[in-house]
N, C-alpha and C. Protein backbone atom coordinates (compact mmCIF):
# COMPACT_ATOMS: atom_id res chain seq x y z
N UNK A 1 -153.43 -34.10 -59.44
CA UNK A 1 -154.15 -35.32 -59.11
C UNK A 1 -153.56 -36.52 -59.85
N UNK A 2 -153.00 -36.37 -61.12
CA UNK A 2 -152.92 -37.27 -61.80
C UNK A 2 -151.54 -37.87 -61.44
N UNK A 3 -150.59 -36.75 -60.41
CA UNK A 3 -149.32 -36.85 -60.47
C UNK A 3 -149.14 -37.94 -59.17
N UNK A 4 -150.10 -37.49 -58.31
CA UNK A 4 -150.59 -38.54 -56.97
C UNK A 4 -151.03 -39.62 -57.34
N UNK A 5 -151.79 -39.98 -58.51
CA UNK A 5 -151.99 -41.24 -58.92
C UNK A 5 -150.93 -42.16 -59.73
N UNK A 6 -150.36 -41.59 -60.68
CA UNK A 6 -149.22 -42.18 -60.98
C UNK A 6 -147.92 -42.30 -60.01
N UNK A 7 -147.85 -41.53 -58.89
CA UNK A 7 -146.71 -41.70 -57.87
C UNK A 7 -147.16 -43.00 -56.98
N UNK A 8 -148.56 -43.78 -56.94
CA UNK A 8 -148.67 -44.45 -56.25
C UNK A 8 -148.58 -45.51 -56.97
N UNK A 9 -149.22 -45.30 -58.72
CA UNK A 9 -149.53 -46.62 -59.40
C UNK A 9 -148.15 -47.73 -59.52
N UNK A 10 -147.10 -47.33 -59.00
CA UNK A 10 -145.88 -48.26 -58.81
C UNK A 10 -145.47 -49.46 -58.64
N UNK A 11 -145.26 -50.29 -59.33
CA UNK A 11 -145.64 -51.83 -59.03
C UNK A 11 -144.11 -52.08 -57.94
N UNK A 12 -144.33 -53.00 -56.90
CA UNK A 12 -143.55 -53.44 -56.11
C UNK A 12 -143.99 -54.96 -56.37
N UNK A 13 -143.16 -55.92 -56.71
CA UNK A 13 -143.02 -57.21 -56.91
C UNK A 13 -142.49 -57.71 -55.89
N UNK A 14 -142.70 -58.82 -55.62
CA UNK A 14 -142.35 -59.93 -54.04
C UNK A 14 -141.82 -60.50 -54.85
N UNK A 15 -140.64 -60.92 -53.18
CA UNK A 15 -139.75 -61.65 -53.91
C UNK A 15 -139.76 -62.81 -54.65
N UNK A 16 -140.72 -63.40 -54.16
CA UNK A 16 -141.20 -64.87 -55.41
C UNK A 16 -141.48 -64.34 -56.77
N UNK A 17 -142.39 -63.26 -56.88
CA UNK A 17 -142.64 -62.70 -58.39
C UNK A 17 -141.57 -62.48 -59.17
N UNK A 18 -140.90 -61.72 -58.39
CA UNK A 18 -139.55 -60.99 -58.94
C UNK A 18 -138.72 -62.21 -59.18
N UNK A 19 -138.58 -63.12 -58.72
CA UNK A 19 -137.23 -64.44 -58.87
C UNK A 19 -138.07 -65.03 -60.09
N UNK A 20 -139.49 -64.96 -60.00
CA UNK A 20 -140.01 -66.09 -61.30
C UNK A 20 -139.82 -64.83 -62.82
N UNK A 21 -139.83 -63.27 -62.47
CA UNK A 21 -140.09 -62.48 -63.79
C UNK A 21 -138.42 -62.88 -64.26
N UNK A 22 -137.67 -62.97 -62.87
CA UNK A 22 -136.04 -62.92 -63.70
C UNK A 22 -135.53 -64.63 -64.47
N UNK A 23 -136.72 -65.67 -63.80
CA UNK A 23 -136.55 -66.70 -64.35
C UNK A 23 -137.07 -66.86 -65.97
N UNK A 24 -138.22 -65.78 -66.16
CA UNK A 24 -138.68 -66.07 -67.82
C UNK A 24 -137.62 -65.19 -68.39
N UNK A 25 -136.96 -64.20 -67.92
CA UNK A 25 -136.33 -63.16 -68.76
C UNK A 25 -135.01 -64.16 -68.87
N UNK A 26 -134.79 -64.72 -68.29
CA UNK A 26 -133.47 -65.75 -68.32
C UNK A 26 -133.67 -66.84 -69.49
N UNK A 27 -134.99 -67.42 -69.35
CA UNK A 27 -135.27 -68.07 -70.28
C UNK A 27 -135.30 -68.14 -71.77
N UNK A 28 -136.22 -66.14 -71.79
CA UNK A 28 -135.80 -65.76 -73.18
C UNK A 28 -135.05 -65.61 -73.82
N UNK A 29 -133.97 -64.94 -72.45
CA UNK A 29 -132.02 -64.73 -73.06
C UNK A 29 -131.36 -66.42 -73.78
N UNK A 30 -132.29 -67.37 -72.97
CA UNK A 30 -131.54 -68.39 -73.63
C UNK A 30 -131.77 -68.86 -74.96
N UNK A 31 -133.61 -68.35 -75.02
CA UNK A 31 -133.69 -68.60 -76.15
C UNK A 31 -133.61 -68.06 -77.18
N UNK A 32 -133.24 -67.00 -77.29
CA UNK A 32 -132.72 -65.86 -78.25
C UNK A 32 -131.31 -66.30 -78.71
N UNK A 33 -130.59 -66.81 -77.59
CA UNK A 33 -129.15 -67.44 -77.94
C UNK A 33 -129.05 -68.54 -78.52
N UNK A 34 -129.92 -69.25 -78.58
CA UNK A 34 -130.20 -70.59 -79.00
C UNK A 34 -130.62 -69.92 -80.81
N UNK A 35 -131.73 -69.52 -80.58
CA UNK A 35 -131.44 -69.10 -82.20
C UNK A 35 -130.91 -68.71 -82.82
N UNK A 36 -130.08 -67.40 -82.52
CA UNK A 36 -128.90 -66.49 -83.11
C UNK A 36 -128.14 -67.65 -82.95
N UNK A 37 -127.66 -68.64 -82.48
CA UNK A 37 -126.72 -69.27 -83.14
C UNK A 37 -126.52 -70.80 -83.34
N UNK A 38 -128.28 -71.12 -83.65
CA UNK A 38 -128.49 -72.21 -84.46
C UNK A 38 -127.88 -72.36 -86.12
N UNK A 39 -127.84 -73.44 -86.34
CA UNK A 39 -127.07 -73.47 -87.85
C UNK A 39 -128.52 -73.27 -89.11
N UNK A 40 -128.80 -73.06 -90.20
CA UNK A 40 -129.95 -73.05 -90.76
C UNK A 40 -130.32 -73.64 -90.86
N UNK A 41 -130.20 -75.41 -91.09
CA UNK A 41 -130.67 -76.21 -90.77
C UNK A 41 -131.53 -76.54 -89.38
N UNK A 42 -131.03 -76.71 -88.46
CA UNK A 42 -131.92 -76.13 -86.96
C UNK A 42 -132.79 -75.38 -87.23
N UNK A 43 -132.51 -73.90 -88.00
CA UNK A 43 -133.07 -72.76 -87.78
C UNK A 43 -134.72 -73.11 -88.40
N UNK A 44 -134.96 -74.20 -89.88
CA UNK A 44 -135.22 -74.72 -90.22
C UNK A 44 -136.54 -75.31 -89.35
N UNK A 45 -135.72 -76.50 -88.76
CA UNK A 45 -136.42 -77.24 -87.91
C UNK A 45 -137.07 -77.00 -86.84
N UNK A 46 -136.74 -75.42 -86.37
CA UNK A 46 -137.13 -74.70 -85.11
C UNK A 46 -138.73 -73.93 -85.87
N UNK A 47 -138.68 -73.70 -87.10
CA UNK A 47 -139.62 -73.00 -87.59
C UNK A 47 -141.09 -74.29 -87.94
N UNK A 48 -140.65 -75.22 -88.31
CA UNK A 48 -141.37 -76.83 -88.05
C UNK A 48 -141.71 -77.34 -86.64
N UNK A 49 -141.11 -76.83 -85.72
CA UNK A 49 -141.69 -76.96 -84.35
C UNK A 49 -142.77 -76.08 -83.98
N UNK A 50 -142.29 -74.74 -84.52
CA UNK A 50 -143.14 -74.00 -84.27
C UNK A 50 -144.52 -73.58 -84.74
N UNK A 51 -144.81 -74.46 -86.23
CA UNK A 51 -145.74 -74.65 -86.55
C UNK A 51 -146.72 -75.65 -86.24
N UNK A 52 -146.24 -76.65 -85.74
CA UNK A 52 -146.83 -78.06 -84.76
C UNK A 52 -147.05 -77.44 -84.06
N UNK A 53 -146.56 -76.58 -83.16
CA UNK A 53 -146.46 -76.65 -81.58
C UNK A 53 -148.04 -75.35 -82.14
N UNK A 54 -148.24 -74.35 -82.46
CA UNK A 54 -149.24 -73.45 -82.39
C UNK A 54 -150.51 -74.20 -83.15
N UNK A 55 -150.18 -75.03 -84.30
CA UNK A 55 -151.50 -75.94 -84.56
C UNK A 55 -152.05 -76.90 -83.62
N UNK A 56 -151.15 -77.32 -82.41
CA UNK A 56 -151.99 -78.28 -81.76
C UNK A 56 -152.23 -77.36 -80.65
N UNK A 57 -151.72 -76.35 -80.47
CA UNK A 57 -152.61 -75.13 -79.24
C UNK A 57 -154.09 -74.64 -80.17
N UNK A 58 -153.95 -74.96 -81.29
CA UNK A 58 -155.31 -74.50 -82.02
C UNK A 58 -155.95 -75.14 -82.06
N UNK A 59 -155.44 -76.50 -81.70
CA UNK A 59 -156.52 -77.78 -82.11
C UNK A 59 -157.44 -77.46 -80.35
N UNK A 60 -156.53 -77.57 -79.56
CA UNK A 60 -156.90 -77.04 -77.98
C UNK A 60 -157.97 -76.38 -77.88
N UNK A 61 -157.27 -74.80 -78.55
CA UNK A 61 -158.52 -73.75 -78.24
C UNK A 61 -159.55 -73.92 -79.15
N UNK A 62 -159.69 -74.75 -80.43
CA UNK A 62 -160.91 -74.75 -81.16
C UNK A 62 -161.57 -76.20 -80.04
N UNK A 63 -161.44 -76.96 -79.37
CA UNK A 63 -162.10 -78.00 -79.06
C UNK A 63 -162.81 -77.34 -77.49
N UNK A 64 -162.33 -76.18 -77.01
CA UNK A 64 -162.67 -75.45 -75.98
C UNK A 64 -163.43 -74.08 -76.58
N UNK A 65 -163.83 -74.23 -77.48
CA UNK A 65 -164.59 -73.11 -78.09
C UNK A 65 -164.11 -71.36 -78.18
N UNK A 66 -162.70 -71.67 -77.64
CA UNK A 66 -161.70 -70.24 -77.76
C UNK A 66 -161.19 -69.62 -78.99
N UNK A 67 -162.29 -69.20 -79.45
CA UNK A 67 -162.14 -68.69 -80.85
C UNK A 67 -161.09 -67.59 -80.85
N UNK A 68 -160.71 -66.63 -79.67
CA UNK A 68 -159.76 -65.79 -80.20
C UNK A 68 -158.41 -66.18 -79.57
N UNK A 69 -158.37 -67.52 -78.87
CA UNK A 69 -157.06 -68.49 -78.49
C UNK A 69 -156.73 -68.80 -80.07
N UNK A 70 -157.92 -69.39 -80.30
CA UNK A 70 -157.67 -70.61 -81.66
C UNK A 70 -157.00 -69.21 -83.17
N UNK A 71 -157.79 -67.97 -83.15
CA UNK A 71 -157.49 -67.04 -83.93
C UNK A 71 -155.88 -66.58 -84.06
N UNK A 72 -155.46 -66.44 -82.82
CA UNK A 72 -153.85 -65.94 -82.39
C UNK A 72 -153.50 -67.37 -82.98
N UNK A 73 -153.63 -68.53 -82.65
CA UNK A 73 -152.70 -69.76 -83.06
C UNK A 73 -152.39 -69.87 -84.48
N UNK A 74 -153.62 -69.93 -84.75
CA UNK A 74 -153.40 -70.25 -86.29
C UNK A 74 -152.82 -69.39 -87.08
N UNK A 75 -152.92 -68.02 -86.82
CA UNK A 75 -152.26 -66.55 -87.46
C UNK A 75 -150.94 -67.02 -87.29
N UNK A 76 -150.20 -67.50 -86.15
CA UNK A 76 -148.78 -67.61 -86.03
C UNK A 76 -148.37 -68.92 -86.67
N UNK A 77 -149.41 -70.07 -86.60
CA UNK A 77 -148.57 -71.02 -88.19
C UNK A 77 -148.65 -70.25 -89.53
N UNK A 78 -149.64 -70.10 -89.79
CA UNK A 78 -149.87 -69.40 -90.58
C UNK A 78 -148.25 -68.27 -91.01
N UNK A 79 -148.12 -67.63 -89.87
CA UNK A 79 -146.88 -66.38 -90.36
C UNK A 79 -145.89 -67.61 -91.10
N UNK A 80 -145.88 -68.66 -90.10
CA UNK A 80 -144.53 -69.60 -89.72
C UNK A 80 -144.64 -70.17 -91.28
N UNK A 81 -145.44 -70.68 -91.97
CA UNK A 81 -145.67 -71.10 -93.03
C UNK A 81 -145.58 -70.45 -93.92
N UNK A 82 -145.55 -69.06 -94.03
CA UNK A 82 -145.23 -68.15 -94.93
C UNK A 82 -143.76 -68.06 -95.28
N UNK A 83 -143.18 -68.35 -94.27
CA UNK A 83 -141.54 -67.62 -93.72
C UNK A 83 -141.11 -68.90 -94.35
N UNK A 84 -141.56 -69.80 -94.14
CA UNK A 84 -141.30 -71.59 -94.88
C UNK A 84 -141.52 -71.48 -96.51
N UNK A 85 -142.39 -70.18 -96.92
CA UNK A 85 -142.24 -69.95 -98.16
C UNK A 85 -141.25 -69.10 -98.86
N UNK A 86 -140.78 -67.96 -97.94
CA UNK A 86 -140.06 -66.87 -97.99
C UNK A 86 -138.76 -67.83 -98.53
N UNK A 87 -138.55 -68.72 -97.74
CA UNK A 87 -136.90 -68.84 -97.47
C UNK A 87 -136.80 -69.59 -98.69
N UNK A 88 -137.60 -69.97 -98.88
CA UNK A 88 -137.01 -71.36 -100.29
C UNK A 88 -136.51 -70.52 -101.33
N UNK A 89 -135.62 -70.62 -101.83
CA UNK A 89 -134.93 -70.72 -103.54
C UNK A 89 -135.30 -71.57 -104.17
N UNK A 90 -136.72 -71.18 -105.11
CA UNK A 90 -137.07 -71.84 -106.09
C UNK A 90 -136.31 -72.00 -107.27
N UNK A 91 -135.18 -70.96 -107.55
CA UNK A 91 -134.36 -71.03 -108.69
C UNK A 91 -133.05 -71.66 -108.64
N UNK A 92 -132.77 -71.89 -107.24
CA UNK A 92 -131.30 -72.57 -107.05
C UNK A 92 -132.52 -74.57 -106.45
N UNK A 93 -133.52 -74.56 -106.22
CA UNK A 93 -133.94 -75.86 -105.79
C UNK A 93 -134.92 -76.50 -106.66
N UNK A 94 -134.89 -75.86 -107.92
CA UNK A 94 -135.43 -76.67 -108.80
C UNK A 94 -136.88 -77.24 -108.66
N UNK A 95 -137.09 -77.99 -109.29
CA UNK A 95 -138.35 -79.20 -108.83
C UNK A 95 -138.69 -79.20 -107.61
N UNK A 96 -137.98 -79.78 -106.60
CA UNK A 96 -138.05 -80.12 -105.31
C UNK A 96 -138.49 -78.59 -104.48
N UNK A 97 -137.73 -77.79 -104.69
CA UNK A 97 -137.91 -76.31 -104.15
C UNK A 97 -139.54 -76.28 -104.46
N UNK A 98 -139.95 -76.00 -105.76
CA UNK A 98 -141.33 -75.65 -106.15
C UNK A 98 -142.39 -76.47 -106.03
N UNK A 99 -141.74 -78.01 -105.53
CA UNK A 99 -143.17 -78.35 -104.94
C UNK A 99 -143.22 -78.26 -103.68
N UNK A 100 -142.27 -77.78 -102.93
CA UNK A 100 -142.41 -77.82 -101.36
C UNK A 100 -143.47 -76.19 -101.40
N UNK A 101 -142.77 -75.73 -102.31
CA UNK A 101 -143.61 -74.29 -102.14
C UNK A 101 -145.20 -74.44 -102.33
N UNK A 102 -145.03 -75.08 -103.09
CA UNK A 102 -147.24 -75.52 -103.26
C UNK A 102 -147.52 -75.98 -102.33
N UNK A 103 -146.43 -77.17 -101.67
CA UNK A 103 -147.07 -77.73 -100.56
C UNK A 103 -147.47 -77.00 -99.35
N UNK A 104 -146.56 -76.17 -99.10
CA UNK A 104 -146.61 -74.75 -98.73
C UNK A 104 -147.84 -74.16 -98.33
N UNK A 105 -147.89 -73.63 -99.59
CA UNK A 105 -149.24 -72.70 -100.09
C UNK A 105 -150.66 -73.24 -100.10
N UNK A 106 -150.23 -74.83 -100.01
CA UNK A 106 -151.87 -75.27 -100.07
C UNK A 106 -151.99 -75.33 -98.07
N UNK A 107 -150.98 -75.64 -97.66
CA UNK A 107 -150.91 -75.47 -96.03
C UNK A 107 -151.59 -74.25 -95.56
N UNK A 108 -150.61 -72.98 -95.88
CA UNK A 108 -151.59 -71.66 -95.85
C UNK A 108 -152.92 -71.58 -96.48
N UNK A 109 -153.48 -71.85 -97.28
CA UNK A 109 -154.76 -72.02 -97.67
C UNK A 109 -155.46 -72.80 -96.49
N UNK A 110 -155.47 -74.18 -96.22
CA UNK A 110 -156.06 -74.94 -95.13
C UNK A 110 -156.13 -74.29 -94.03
N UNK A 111 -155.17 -73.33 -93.82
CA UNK A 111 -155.25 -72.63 -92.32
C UNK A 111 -156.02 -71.33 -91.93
N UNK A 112 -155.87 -70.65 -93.25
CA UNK A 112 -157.09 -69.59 -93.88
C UNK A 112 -158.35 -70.02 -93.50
N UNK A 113 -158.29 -71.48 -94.30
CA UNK A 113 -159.83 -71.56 -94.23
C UNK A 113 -160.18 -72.39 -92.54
N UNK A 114 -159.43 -72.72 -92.15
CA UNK A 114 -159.46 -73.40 -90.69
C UNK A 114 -159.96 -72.51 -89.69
N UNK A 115 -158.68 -71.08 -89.79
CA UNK A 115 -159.34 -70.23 -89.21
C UNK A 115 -161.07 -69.43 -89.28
N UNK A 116 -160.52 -69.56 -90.73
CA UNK A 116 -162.55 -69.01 -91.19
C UNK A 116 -163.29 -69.49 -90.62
N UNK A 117 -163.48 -70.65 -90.73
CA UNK A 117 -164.32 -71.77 -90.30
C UNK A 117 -164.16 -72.68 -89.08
N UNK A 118 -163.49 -72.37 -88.57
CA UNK A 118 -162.98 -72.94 -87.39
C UNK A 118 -163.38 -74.88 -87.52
N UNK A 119 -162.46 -75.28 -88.33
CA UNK A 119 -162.52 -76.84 -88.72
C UNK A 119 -161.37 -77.41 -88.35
N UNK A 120 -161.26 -78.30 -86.98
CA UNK A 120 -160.01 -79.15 -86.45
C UNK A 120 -159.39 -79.70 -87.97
N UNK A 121 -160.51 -80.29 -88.55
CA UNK A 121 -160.06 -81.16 -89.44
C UNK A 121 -158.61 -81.02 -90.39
N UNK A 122 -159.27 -79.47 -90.95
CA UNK A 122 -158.05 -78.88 -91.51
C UNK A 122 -157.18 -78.56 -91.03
N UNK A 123 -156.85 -78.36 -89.49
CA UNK A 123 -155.83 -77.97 -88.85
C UNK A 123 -154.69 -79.13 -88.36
N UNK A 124 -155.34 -80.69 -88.23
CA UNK A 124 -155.03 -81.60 -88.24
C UNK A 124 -154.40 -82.11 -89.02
N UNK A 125 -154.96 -82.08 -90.46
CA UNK A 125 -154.23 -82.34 -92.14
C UNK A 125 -153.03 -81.59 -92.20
N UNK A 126 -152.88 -80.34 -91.73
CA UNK A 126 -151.83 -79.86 -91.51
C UNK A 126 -150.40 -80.14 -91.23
N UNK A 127 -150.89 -80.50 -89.58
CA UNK A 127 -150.06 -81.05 -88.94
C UNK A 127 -149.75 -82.61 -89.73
N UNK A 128 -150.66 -82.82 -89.98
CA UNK A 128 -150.27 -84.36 -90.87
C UNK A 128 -149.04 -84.37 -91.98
N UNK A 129 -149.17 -83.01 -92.70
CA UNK A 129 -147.99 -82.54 -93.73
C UNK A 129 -146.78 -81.99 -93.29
N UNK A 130 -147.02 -81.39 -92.08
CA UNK A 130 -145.77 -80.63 -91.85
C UNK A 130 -144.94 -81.93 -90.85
N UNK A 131 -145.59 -82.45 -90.08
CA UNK A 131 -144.51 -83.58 -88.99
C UNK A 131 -143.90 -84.39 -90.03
N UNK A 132 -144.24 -85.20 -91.22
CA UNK A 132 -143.15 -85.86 -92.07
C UNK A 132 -141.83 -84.71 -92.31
N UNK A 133 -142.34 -83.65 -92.93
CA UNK A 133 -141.27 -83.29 -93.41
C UNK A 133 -140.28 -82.67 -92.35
N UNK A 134 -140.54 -82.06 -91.31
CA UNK A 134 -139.71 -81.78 -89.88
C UNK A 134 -139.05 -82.83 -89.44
N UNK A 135 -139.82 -84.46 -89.22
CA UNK A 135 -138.39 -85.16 -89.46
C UNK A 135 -137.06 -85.39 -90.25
N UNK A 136 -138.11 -85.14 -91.72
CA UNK A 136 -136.74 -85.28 -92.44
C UNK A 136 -135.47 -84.39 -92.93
N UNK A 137 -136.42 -83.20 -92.10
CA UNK A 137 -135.43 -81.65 -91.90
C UNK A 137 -134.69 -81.86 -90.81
N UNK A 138 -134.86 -82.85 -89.97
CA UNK A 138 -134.35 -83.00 -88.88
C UNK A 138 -133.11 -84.14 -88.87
N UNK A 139 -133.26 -85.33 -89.44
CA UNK A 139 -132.46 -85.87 -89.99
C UNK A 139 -131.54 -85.01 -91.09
N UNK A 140 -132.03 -84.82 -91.74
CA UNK A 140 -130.47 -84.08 -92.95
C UNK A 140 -129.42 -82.67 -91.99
N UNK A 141 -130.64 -82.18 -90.63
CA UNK A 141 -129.83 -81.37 -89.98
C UNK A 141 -128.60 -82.39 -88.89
N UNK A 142 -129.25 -83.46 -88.42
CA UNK A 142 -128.64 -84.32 -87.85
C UNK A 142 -127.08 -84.88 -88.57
N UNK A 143 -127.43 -85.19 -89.97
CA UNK A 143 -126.51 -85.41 -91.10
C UNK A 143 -125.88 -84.46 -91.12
N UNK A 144 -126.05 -83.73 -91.08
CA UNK A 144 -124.92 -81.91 -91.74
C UNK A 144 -123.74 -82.14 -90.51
N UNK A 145 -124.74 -82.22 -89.08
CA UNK A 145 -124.07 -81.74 -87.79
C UNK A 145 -122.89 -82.56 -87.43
N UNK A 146 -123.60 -83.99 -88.07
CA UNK A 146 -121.96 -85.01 -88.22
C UNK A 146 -121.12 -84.89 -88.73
N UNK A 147 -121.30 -84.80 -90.15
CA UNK A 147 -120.36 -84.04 -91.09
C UNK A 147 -119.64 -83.05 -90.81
N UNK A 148 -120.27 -81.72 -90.20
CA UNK A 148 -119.27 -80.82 -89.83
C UNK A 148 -118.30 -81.38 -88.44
N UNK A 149 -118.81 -82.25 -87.91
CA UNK A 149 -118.22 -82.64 -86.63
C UNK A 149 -116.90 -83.38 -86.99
N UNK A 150 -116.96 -84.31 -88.28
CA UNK A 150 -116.19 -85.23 -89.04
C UNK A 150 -115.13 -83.92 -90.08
N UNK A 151 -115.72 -83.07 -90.10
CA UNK A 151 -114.53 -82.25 -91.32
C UNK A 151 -115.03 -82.41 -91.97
N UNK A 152 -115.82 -83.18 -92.80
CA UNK A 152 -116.77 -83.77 -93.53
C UNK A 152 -117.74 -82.69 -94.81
N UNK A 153 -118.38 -81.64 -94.05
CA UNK A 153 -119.01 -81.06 -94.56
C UNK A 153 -118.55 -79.32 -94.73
N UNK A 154 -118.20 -79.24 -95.85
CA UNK A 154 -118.12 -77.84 -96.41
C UNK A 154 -119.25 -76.49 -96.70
N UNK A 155 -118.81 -75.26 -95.82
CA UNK A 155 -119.88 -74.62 -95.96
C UNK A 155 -120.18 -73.87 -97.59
N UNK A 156 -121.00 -73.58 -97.64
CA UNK A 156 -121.10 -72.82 -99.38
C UNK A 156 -120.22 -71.34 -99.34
N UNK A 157 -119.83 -71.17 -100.53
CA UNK A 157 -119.56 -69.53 -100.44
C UNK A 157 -120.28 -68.98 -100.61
N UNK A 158 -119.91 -67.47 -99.99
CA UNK A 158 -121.12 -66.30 -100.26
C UNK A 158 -121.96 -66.57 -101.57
N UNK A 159 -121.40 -66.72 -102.67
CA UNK A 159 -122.19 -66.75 -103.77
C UNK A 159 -122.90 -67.74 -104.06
N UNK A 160 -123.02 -68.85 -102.93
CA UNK A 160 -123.76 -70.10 -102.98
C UNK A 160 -125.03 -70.31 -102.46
N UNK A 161 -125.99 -70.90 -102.47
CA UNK A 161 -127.14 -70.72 -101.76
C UNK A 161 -127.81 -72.17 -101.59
N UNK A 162 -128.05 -72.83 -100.44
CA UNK A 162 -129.30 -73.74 -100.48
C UNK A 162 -130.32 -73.63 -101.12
N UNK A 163 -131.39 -74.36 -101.74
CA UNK A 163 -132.72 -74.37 -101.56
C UNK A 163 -133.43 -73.63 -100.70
N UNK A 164 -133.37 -74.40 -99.57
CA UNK A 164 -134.04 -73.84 -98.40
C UNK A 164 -133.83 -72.28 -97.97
N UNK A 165 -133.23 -71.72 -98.54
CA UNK A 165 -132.49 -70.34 -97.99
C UNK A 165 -131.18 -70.30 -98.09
């Protein structure tokens, strides 16, 4: 019986379905390529998009009362903000390294409690901290990209390390 039910449960896709499933799978291929061979700087700035971009889907689903929309959003700044902690070299970035890391950490805190409590407010303040500094991750990536374009800019050796990662 079960073998008659699974011989039928077979999905057949039309051709519109099928042209739009091969259009997202195309999409992903691009964007998988796009990251694997963004520079870290980008890589950077892609992780600052991605924390905007899921706080203002949270701001969305908390103003539509979608608590487990708004739950998934904020979990994924949240990761994204962690990974923004991961990468820093506090010992090669000094000062600057260790306060981005608090700044950091007080971000993940606000989002903790955003989620707890489901408060735009804090999710907003957020975004208020993270869009300055994504521009200016965005500019110094802008800067690098000239530089290397110019000859300009030298990569580190293995034994060298950014701040940022």
């Amino acid at each position: 019986m079960t073998e008659a039910i699974a011989g039928k449960s077979q999905i057949r896709l039309s051709p519109v379905a099928k042209t739009q499933a091969e259009s997202v799978q195309s999409v992903d291929s691009y964007k998988l390529a796009h990251i694997e061979t963004a520079t870290p700087e980008r890589l950077l700035v892609m992780l600052y998009d991605g924390a905007i971009k899921y706080l203002n889907l949270a701001l969305q689903t908390l103003a539509s009362q979608d608590i487990e929309g708004t739950h998934r959003n904020l979990l994924k700044a949240e990761a994204i903000v962690l990974e923004l902690m991961t990468v820093l070299d506090r010992e090669v970035g000094g000062e600057l390294a260790n306060n981005l890391y608090n700044l950091y950490d007080y971000m993940y805190h606000q989002l903790v409690q955003a989620n707890i409590h489901h408060k735009p407010e804090l999710v907003s303040e957020v975004i208020g901290l993270l869009e300055p500094l994504r521009s200016a991750w965005n500019e110094a990536a802008d800067t690098v990209a000239q530089l290397r374009a110019e000859g300009k800019f030298q990569l580190a050796t293995p034994g060298e390390r950014s701040f940022a990662g």
